[in-house]
Protein backbone atom coordinates (compact mmCIF):
# COMPACT_ATOMS: atom_id res chain seq x y z
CA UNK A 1 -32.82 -31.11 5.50
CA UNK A 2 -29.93 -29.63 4.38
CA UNK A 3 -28.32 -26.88 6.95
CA UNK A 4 -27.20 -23.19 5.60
CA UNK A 5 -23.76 -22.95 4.86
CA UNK A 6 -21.55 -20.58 6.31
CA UNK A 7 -20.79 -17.31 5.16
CA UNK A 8 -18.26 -16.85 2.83
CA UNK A 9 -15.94 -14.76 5.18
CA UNK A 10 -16.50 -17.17 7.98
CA UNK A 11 -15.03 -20.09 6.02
CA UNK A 12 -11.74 -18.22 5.07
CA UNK A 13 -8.59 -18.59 7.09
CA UNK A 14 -6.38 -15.71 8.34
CA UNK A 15 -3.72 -16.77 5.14
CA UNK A 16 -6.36 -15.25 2.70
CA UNK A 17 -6.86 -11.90 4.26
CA UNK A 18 -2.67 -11.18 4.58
CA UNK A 19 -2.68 -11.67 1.02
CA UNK A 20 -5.17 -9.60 -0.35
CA UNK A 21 -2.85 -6.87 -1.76
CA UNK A 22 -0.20 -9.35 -3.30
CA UNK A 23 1.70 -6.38 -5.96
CA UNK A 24 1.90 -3.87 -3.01
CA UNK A 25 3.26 -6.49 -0.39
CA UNK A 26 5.91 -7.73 -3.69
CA UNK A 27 6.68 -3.97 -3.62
CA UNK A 28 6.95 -3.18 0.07
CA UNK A 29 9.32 -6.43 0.49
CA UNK A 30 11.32 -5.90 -2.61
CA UNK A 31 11.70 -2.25 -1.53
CA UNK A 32 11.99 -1.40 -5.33
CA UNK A 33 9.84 1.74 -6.00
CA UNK A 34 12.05 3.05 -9.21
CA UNK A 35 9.64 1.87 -11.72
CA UNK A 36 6.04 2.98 -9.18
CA UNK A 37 8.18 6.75 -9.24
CA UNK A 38 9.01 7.14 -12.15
CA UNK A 39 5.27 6.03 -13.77
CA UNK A 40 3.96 8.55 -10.62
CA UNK A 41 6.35 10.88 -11.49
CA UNK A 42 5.16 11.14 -15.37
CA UNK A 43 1.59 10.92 -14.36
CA UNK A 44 2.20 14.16 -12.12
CA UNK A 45 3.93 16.09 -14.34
CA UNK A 46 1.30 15.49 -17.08
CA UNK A 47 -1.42 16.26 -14.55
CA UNK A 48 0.56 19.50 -13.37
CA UNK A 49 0.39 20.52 -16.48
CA UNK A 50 -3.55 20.67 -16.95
CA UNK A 51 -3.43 22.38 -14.04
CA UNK A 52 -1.81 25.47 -15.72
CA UNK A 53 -3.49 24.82 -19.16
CA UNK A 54 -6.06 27.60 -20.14
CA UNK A 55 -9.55 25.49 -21.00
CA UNK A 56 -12.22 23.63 -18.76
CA UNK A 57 -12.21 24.91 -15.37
CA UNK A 58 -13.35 21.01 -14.73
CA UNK A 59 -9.92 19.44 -16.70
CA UNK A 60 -7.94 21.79 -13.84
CA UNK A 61 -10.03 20.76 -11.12
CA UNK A 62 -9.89 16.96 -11.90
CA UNK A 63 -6.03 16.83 -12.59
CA UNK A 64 -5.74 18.63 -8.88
CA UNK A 65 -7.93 15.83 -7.71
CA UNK A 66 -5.64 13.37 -9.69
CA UNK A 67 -2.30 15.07 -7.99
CA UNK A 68 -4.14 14.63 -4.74
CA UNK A 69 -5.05 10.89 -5.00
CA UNK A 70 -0.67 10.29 -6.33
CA UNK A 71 0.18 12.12 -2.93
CA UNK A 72 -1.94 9.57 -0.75
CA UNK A 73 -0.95 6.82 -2.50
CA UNK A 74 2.96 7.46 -1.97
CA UNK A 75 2.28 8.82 1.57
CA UNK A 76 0.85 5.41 2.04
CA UNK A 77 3.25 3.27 0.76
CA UNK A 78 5.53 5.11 2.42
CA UNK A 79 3.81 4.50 5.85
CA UNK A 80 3.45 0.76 4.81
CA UNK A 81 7.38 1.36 4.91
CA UNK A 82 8.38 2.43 7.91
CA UNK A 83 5.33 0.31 9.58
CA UNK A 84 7.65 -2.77 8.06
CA UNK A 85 10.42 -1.68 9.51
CA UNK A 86 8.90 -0.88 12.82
CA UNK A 87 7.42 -4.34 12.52
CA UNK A 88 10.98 -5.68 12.07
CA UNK A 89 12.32 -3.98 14.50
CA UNK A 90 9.61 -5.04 17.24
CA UNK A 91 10.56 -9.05 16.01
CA UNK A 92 14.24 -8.34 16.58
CA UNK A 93 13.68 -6.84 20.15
CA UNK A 94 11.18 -9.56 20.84
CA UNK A 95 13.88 -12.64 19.36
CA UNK A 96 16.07 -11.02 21.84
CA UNK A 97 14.30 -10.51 24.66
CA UNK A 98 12.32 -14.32 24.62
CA UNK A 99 13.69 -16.63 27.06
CA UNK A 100 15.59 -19.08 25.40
CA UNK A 101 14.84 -22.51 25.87
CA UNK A 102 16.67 -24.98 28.30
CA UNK A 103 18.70 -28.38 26.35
C-alpha cells in the first residue's frame, strides 16, 4: 500500500521560497532602476494623458487606476530598498557586536 505523498509545499526547502521573485531581487541588488523609470516613466505619461483626453469616462477612469497601480509598484520597490539596507545595516551591527572566537 502505497502512502500519500507530501504536499507539494511541504517538500520544498527554504532556498525555493527566497527566490521566488528572481528579476526584482537582480534589481534590488544591482540597484539599477534607470531602465524600470524610464519604461514607468513613459507608461505614466501616456496614461496621464488619457486622463485629460475628452472620450470614455471608463478610458479616464482605467488610466487613473493604471497611474495608481505604477505608484505602488515604485513605492514598493522603494521599500524593498531601504528594507535592504536596513537589513545590511542590522548584519554589520550584528558582525560587530558577535563575540569573536578564541585561537
Amino acid at each position: 500500500m502505497r502512502t500519500p505523498s507530501k504536499p507539494a509545499s511541504e517538500d520544498q526547502s527554504d532556498n525555493s521560497i527566497v527566490h521566488q521573485f528572481p528579476e526584482i531581487e537582480k534589481l534590488i541588488e544591482g540597484e539599477d532602476f534607470d531602465k524600470i523609470n524610464l519604461s514607468f516613466t513613459v507608461a505614466y505619461d501616456e496614461l496621464e494623458k488619457l486622463t485629460k483626453a475628452k472620450g470614455g469616462f471608463g478610458k479616464s477612469k482605467d488610466a487613473k487606476k493604471a497611474m495608481k497601480a505604477i505608484e505602488k509598484v515604485m513605492d514598493l520597490l522603494r521599500d524593498l530598498l531601504k528594507l535592504k539596507y536596513q537589513m545590511m545595516e542590522a548584519g554589520a551591527m550584528g558582525e560587530a557586536s558577535a563575540p569573536q572566537a578564541k585561537k
